[in-house]
C-alpha atoms as a PDB file:
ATOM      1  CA  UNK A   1       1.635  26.760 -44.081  1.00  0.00           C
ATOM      2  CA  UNK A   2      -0.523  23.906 -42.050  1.00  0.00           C
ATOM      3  CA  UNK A   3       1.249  22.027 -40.101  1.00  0.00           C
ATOM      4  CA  UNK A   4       0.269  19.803 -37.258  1.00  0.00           C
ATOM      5  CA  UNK A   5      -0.486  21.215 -34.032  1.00  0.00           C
ATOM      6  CA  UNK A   6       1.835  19.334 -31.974  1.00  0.00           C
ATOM      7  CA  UNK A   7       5.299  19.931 -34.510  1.00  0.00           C
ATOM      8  CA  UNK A   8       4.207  23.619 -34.830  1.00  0.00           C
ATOM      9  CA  UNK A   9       3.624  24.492 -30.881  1.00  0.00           C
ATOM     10  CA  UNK A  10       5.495  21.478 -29.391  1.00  0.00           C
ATOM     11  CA  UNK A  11       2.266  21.207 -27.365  1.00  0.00           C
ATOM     12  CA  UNK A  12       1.606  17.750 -24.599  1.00  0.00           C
ATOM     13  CA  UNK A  13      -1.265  15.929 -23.972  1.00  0.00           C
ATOM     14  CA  UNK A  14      -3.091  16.948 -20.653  1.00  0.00           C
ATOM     15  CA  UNK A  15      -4.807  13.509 -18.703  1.00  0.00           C
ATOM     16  CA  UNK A  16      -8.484  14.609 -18.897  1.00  0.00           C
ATOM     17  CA  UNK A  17      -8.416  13.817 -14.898  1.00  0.00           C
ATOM     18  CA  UNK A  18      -5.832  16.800 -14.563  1.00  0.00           C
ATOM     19  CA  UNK A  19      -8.370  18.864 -16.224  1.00  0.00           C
ATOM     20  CA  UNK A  20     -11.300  17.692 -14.252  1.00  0.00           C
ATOM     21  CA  UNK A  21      -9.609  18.379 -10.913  1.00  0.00           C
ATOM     22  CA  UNK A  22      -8.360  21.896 -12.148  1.00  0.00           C
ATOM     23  CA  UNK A  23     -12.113  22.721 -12.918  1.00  0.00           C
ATOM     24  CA  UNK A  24     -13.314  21.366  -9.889  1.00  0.00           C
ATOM     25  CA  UNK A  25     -10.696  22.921  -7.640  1.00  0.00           C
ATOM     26  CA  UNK A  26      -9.155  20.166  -6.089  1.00  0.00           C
ATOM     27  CA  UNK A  27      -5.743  19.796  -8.719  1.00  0.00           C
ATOM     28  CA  UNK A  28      -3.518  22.019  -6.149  1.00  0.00           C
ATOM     29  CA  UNK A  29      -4.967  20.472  -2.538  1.00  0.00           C
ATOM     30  CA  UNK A  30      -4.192  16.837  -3.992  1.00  0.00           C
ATOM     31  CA  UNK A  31      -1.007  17.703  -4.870  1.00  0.00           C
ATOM     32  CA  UNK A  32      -0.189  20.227  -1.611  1.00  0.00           C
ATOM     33  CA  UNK A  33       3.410  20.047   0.019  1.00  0.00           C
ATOM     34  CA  UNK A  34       4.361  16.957  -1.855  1.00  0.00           C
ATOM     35  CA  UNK A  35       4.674  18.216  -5.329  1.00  0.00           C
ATOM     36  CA  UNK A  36       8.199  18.436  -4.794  1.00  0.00           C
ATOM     37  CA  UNK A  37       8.693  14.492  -3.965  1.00  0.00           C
ATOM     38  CA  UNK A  38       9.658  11.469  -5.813  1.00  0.00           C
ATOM     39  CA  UNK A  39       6.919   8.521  -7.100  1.00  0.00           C
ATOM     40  CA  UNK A  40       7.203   5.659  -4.626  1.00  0.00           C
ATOM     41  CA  UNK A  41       8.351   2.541  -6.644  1.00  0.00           C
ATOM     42  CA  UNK A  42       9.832   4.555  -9.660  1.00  0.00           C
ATOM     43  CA  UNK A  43      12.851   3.039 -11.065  1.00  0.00           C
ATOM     44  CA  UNK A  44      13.071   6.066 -13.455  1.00  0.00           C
ATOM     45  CA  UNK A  45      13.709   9.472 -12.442  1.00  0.00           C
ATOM     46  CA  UNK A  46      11.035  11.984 -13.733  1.00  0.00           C
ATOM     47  CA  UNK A  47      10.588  15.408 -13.499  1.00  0.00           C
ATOM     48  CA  UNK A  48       9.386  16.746 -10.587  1.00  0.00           C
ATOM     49  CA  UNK A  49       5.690  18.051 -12.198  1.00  0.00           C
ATOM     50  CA  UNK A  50       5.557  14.835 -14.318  1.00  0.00           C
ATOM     51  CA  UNK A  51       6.147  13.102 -10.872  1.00  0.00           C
ATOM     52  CA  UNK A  52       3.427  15.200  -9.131  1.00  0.00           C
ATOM     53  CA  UNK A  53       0.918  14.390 -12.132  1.00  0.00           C
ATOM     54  CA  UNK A  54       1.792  10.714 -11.956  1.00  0.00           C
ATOM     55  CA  UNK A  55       1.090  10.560  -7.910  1.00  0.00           C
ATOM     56  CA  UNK A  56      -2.221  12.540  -8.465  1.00  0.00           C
ATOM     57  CA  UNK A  57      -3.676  10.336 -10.874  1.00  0.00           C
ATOM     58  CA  UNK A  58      -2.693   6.824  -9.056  1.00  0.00           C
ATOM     59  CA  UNK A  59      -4.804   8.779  -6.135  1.00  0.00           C
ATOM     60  CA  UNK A  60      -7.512   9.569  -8.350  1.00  0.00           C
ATOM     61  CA  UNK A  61      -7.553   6.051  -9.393  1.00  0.00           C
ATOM     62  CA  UNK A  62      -7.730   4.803  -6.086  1.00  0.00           C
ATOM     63  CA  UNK A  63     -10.347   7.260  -4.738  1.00  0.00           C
ATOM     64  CA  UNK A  64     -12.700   6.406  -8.103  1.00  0.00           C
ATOM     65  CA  UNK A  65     -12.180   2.479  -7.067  1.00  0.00           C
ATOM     66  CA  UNK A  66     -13.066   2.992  -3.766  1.00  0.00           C
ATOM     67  CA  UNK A  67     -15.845   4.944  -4.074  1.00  0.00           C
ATOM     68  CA  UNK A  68     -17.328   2.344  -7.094  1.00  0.00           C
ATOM     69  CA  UNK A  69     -16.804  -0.655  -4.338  1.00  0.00           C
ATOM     70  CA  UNK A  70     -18.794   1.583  -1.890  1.00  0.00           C
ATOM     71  CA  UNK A  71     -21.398   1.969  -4.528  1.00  0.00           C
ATOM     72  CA  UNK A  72     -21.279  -1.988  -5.185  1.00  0.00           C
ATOM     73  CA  UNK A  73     -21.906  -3.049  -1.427  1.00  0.00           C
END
C-alpha cells in the first residue's frame, strides 16, 4: 500500500541549518550545557530539544547576519 511518508513513519521536518551544523561538527558545541534550558522570551513551554533547536537557530541567524554586515563594511 503507498502511503505518504509522513502518515506512514510519523517522520518531522529537520531545519536544513540543523543538518548543516551536524555535518560540519558544530550542532553539539552550539548547543553545550544549555540544551537543558528554557528559550528566553517564550510564552509557550516547549520541549526541551525543540527548545535547544529553537535557541541554535536564532544563534545561527545572528552569527550569518553578523558575518554578512562584516562582509558589507
Amino acid at each position: 500500500m503507498n502511503r505518504p511518508m509522513k502518515s506512514a513513519c510519523g517522520l518531522r521536518a529537520i531545519h536544513p541549518e540543523i543538518v548543516h551544523a551536524y555535518l560540519d561538527g558544530t550542532l553539539l558545541k552550539s548547543l553545550g550545557p544549555n540544551i537543558h534550558n528554557g528559550v528566553p522570551g517564550s510564552s509557550q513551554q516547549l520541549p526541551r530539544e525543540a527548545a535547544a533547536v529553537l535557541r541554535f537557530l536564532r544563534n545561527r541567524i545572528l552569527l550569518s547576519v553578523g558575518a554578512a554586515k562584516g562582509i558589507a563594511s
